[in-house]
N, C-alpha and C. Protein backbone atom coordinates (compact mmCIF):
# COMPACT_ATOMS: atom_id res chain seq x y z
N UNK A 1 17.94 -8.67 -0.19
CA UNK A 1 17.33 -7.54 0.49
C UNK A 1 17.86 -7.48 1.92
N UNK A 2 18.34 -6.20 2.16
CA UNK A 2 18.67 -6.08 3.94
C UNK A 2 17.41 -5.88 4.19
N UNK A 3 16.96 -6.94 5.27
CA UNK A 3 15.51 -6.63 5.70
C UNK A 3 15.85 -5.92 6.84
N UNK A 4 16.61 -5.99 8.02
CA UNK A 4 16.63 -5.12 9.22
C UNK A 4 16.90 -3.95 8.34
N UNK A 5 17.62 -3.22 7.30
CA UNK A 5 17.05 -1.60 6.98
C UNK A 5 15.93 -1.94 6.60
N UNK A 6 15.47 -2.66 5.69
CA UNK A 6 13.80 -2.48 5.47
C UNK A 6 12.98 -2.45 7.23
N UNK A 7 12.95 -2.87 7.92
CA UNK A 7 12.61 -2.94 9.18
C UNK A 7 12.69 -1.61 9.61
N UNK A 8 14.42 -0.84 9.53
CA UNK A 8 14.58 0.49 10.92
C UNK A 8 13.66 1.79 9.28
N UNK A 9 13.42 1.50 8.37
CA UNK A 9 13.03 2.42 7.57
C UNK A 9 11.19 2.51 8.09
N UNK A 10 11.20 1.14 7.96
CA UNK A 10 9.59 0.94 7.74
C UNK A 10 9.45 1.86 9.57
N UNK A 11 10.13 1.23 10.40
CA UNK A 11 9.93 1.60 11.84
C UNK A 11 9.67 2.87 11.89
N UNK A 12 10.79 4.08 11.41
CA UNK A 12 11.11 5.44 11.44
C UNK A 12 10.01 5.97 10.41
N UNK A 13 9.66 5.31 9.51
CA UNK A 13 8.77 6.34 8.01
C UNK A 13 7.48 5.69 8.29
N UNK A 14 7.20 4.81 8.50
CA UNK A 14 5.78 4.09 8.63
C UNK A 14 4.95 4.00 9.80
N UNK A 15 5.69 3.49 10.93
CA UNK A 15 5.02 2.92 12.02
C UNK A 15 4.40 4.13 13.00
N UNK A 16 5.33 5.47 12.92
CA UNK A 16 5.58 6.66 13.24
C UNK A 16 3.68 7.43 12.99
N UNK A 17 3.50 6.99 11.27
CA UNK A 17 2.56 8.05 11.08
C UNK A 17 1.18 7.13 10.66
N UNK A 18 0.89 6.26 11.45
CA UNK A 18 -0.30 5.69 11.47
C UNK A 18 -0.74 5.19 12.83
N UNK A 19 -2.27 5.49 13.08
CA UNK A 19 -3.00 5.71 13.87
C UNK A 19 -3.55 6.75 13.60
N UNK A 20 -4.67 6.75 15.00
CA UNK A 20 -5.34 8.47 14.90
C UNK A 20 -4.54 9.63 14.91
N UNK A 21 -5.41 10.64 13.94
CA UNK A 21 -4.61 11.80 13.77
C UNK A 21 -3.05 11.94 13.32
N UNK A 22 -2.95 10.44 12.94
CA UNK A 22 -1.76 10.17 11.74
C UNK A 22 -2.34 10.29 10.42
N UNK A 23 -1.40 10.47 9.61
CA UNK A 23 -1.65 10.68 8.07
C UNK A 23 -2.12 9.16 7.09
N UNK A 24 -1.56 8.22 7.88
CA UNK A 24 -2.27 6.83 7.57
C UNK A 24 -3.24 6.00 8.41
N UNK A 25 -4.18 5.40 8.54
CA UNK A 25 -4.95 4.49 9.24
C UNK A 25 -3.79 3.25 8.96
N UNK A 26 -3.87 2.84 8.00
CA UNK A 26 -2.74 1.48 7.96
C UNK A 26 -1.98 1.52 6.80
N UNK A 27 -0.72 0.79 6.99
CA UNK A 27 0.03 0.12 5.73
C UNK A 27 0.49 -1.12 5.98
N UNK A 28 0.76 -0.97 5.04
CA UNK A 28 0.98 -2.87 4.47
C UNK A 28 2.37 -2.47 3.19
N UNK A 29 3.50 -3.93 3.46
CA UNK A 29 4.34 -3.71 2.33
C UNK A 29 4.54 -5.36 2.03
N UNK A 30 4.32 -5.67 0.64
CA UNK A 30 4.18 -7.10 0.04
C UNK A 30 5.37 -7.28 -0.71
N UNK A 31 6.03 -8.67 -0.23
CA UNK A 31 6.89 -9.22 -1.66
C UNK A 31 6.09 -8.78 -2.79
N UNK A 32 6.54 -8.13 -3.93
CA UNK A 32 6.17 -7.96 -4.94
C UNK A 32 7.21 -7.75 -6.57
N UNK A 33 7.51 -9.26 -6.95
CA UNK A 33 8.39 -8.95 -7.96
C UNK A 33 8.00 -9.96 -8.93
N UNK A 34 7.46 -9.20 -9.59
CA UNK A 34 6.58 -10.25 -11.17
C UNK A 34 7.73 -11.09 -11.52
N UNK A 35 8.50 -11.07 -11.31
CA UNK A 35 9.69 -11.53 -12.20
C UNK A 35 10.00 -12.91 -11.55
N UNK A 36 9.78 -12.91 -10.31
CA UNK A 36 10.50 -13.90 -9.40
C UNK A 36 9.73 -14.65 -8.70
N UNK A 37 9.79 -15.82 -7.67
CA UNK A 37 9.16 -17.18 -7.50
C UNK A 37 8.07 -16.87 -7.36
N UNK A 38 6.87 -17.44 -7.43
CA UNK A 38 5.79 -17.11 -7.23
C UNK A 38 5.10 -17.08 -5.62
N UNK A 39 5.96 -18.27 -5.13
CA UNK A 39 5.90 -18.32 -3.65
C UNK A 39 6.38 -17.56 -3.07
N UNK A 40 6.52 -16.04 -3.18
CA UNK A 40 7.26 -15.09 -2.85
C UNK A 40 5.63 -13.63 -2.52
N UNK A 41 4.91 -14.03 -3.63
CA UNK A 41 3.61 -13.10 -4.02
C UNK A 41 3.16 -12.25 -2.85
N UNK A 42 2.65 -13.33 -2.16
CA UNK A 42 2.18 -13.10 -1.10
C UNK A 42 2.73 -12.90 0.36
N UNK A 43 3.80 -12.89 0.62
CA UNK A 43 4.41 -13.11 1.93
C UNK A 43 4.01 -11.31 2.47
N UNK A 44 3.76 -11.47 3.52
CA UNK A 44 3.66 -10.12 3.75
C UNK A 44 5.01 -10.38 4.64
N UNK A 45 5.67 -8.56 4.41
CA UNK A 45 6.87 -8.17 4.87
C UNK A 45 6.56 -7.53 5.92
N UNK A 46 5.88 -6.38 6.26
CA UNK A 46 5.16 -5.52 7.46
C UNK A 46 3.94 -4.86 7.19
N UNK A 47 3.36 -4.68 8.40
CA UNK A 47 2.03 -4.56 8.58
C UNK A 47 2.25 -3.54 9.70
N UNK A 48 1.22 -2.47 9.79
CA UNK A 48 0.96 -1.21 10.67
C UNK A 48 -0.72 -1.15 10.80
N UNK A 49 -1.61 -1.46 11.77
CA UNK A 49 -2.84 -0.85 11.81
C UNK A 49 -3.92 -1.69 11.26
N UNK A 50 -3.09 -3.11 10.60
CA UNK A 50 -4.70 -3.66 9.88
C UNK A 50 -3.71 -5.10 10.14
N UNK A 51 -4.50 -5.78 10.54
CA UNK A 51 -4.18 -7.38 10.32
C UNK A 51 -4.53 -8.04 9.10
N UNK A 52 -3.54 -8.04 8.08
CA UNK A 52 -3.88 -8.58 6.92
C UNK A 52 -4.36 -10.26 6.44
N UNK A 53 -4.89 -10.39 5.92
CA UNK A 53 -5.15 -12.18 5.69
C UNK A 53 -4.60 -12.10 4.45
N UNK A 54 -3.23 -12.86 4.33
CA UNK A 54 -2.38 -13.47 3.03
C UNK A 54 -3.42 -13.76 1.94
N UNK A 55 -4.34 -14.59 2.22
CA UNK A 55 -5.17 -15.08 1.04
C UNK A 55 -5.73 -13.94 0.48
N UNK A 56 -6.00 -12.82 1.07
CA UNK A 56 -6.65 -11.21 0.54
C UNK A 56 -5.74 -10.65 -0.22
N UNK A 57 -4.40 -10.68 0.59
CA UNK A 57 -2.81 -9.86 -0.35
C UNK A 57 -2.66 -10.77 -1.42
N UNK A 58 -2.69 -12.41 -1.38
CA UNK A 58 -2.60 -13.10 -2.99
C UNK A 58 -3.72 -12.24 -3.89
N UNK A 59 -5.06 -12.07 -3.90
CA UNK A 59 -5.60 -11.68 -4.43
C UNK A 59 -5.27 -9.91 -4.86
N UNK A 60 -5.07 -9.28 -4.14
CA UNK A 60 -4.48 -8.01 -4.30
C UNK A 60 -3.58 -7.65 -5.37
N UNK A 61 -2.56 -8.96 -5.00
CA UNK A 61 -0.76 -9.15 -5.68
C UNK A 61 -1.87 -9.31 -7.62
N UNK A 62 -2.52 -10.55 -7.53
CA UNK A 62 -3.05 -11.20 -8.76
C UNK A 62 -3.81 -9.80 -9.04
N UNK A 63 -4.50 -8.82 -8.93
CA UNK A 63 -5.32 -7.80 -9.41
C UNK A 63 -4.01 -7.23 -9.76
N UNK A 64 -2.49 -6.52 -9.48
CA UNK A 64 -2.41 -5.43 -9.77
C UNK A 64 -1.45 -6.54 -10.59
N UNK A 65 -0.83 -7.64 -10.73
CA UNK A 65 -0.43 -8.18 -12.01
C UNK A 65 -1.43 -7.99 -13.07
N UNK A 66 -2.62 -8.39 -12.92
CA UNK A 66 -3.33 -8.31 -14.30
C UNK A 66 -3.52 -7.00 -15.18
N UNK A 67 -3.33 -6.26 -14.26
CA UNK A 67 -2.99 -4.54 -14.71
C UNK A 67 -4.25 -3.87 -15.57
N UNK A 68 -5.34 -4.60 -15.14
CA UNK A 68 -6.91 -4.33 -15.52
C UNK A 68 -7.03 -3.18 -14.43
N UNK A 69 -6.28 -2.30 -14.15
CA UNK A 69 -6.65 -1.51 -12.84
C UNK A 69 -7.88 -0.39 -12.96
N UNK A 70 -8.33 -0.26 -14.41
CA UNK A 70 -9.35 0.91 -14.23
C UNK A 70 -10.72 -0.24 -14.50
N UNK A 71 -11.12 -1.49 -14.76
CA UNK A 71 -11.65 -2.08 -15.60
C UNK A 71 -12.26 -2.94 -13.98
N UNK A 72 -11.64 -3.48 -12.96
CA UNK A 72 -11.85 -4.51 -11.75
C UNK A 72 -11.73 -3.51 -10.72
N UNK A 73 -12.22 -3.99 -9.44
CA UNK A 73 -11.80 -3.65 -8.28
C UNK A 73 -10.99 -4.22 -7.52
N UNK A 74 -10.72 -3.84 -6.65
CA UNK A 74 -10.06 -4.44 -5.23
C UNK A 74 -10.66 -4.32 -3.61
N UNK A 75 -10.01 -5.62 -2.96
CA UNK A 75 -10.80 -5.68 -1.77
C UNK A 75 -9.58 -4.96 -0.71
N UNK A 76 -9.39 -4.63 0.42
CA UNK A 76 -8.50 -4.33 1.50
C UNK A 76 -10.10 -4.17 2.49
N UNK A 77 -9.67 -5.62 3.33
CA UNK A 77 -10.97 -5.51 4.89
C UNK A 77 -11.90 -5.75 4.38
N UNK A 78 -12.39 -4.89 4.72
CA UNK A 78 -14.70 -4.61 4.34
C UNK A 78 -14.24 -3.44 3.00
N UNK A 79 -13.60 -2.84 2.37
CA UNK A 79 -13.79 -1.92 1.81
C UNK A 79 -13.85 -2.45 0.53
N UNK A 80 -14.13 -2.12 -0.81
CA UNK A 80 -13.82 -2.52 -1.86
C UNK A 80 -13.58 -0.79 -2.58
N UNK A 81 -12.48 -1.44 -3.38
CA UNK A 81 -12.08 -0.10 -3.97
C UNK A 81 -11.64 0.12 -5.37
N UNK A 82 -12.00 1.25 -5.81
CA UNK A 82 -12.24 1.64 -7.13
C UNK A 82 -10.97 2.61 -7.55
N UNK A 83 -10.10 2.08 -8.48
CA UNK A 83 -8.66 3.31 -8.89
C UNK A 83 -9.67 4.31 -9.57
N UNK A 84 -9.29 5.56 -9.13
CA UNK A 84 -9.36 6.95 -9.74
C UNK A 84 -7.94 7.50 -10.17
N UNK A 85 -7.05 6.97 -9.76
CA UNK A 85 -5.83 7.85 -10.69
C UNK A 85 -4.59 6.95 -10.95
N UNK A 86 -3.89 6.68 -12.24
CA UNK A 86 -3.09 5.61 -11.91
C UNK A 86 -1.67 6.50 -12.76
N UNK A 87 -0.46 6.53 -11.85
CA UNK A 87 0.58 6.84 -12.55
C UNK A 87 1.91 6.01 -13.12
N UNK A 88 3.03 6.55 -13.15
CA UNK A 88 4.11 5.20 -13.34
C UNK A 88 4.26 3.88 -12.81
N UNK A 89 4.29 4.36 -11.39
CA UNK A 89 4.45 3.37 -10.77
C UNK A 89 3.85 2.96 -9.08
N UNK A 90 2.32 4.18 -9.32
CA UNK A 90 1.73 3.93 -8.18
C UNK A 90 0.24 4.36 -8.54
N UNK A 91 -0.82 3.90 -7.74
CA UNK A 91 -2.06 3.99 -8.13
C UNK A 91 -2.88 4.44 -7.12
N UNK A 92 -4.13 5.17 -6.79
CA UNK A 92 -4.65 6.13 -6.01
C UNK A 92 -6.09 4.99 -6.18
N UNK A 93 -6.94 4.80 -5.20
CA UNK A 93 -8.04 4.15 -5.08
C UNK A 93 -9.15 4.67 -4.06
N UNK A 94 -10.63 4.81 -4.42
CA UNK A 94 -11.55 4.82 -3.35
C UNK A 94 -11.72 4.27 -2.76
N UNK A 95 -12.38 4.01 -1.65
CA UNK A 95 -13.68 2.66 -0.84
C UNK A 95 -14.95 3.13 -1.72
N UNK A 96 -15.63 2.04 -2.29
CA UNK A 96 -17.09 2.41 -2.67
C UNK A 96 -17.79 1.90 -2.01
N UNK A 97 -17.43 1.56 -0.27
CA UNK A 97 -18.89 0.88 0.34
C UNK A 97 -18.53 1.26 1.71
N UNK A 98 -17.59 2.65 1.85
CA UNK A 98 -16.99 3.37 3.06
C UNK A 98 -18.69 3.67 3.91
N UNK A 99 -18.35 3.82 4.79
CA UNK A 99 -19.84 4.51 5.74
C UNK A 99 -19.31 5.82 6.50
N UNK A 100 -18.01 6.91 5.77
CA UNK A 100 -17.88 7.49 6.77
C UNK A 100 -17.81 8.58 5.85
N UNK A 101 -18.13 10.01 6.53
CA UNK A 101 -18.73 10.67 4.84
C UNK A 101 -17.56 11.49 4.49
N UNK A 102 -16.08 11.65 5.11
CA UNK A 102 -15.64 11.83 4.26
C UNK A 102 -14.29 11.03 2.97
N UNK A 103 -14.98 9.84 3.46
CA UNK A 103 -14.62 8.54 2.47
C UNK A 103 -13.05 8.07 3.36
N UNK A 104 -12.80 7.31 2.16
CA UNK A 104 -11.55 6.28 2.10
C UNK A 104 -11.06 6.23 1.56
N UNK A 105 -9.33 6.22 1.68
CA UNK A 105 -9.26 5.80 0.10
C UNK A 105 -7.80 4.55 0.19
N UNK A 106 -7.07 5.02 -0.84
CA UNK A 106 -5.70 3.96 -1.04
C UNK A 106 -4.60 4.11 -1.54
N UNK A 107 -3.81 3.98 -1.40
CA UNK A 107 -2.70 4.39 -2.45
C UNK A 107 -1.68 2.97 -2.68
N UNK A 108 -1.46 2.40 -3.56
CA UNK A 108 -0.83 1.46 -3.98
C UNK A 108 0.52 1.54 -4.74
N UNK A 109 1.67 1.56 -4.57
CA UNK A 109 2.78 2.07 -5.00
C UNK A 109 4.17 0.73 -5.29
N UNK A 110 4.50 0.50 -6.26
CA UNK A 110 5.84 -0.28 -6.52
C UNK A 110 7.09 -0.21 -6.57
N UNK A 111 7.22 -0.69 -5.37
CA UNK A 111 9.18 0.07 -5.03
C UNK A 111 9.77 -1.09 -4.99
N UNK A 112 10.69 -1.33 -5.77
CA UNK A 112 11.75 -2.39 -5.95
C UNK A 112 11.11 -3.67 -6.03
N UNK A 113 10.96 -4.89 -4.91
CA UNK A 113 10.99 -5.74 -4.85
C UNK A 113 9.37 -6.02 -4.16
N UNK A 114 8.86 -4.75 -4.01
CA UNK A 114 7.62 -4.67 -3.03
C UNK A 114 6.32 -3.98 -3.64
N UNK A 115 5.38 -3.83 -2.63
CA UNK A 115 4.33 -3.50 -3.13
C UNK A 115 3.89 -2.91 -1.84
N UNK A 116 4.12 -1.15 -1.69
CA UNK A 116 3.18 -0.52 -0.54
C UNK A 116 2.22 -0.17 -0.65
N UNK A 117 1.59 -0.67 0.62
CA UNK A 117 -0.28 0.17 0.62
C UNK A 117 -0.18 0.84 1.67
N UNK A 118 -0.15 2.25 1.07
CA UNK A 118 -1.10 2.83 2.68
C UNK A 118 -3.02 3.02 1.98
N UNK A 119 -3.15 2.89 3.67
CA UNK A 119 -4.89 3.31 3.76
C UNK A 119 -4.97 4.93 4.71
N UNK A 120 -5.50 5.21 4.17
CA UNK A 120 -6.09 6.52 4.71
C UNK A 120 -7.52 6.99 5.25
N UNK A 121 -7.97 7.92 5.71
CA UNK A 121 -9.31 7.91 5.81
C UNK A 121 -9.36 10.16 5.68
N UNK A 122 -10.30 10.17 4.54
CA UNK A 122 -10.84 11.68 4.44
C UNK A 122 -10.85 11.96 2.80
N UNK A 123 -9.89 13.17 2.25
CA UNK A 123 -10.18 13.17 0.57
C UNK A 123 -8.89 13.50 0.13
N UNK A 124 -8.86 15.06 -0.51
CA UNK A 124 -7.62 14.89 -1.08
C UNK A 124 -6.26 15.31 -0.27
N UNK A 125 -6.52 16.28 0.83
CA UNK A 125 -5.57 16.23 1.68
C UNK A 125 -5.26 15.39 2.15
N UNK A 126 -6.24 14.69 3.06
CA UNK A 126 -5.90 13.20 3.50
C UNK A 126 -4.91 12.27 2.96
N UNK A 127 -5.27 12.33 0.75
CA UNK A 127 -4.59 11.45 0.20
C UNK A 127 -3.05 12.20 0.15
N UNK A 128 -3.00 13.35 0.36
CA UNK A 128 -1.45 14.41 0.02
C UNK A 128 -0.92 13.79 1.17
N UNK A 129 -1.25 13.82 2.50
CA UNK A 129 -0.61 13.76 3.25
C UNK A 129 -0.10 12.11 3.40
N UNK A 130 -0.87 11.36 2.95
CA UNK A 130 -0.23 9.84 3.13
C UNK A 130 0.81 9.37 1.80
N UNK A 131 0.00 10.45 0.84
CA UNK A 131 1.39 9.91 -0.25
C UNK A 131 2.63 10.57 0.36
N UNK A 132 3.13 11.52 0.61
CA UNK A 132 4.32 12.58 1.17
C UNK A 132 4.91 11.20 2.54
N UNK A 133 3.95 10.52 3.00
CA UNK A 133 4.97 9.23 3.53
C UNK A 133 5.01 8.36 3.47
N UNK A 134 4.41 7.80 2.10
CA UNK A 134 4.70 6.52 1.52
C UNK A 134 6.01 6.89 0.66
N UNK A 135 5.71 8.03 -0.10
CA UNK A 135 7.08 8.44 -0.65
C UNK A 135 8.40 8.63 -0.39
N UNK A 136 8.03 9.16 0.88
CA UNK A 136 9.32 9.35 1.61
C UNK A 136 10.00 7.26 1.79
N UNK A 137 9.35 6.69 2.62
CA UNK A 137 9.72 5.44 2.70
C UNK A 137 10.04 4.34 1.32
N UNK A 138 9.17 5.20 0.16
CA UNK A 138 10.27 4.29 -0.85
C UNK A 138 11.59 5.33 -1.56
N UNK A 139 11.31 6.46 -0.87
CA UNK A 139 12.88 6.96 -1.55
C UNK A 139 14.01 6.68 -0.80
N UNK A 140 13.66 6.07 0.91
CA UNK A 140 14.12 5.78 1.56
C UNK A 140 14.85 4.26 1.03
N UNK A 141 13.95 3.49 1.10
CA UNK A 141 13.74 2.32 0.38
C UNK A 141 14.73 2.09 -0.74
N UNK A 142 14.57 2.77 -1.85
CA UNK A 142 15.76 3.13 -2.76
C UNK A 142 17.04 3.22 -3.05
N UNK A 143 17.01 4.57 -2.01
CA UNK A 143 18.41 4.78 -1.84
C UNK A 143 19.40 3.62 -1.41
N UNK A 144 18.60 2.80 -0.45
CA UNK A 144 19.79 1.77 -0.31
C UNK A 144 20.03 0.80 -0.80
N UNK A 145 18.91 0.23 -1.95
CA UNK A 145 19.19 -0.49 -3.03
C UNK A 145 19.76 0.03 -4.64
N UNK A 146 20.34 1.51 -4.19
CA UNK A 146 21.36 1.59 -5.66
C UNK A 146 22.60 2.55 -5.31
């Protein structure tokens, strides 16, 4: 993996659109390759907006291997969250213990070797607008691995 492009991508597509009145509250991007060492699971690669605890992303990594995704939840912070929509190769999640009324949510997505989360905060625009740049950063992502 060229990590400095993973770095000037994540910099330019990620770092750009989180904070207030950004389209993300936070992201997070995880080693993520079922295939390969296991001591790899957890390493976090970059972080925007949330200070992650590794021992939370092992658990994260182990939920979306078990691929029980409509059946378990997941934790990210104080939130715990519930998938409402799951497609090829990315998955849409609530907060069910949000305190802010117009919720939380998640988007969980598998690009190559990784595993992106953005967090968001509002409903379905909210969620349009953070997928349109998680997407962008794994087509980004992509392109320079083929």
């Amino acid at each position: 993996m060229d990590w400095p492009y993973v770095h000037k991508i994540w910099e330019r597509s990620i770092s750009t659109n989180v904070g207030s009145g950004q389209p993300l509250k936070a992201a997070l991007l995880l080693n993520y390759d079922p295939n390969g060492p296991s001591r790899l699971m957890s390493t976090i690669a970059e972080q925007e907006g949330i200070k992650a605890d590794p021992t939370e992303m092992c658990e994260l990594v182990s939920f979306v291997k078990r691929n029980k995704l409509q059946t378990e939840i997941f934790v990210i912070g104080q939130n715990q969250y519930l998938v409402t929509s799951i497609h090829e190769s990315w998955f849409c999640a609530r907060s069910m213990n949000t305190s802010k009324p117009s919720g939380e949510g998640a988007i969980l997505m598998h690009t190559g070797a990784f595993l992106l989360i953005g967090l968001y905060d509002g409903s379905i625009g909210s969620a349009s607008r953070a997928m349109v740049v998680l997407d962008q950063f794994a087509w980004q992502l992509s392109r320079r691995n083929h």
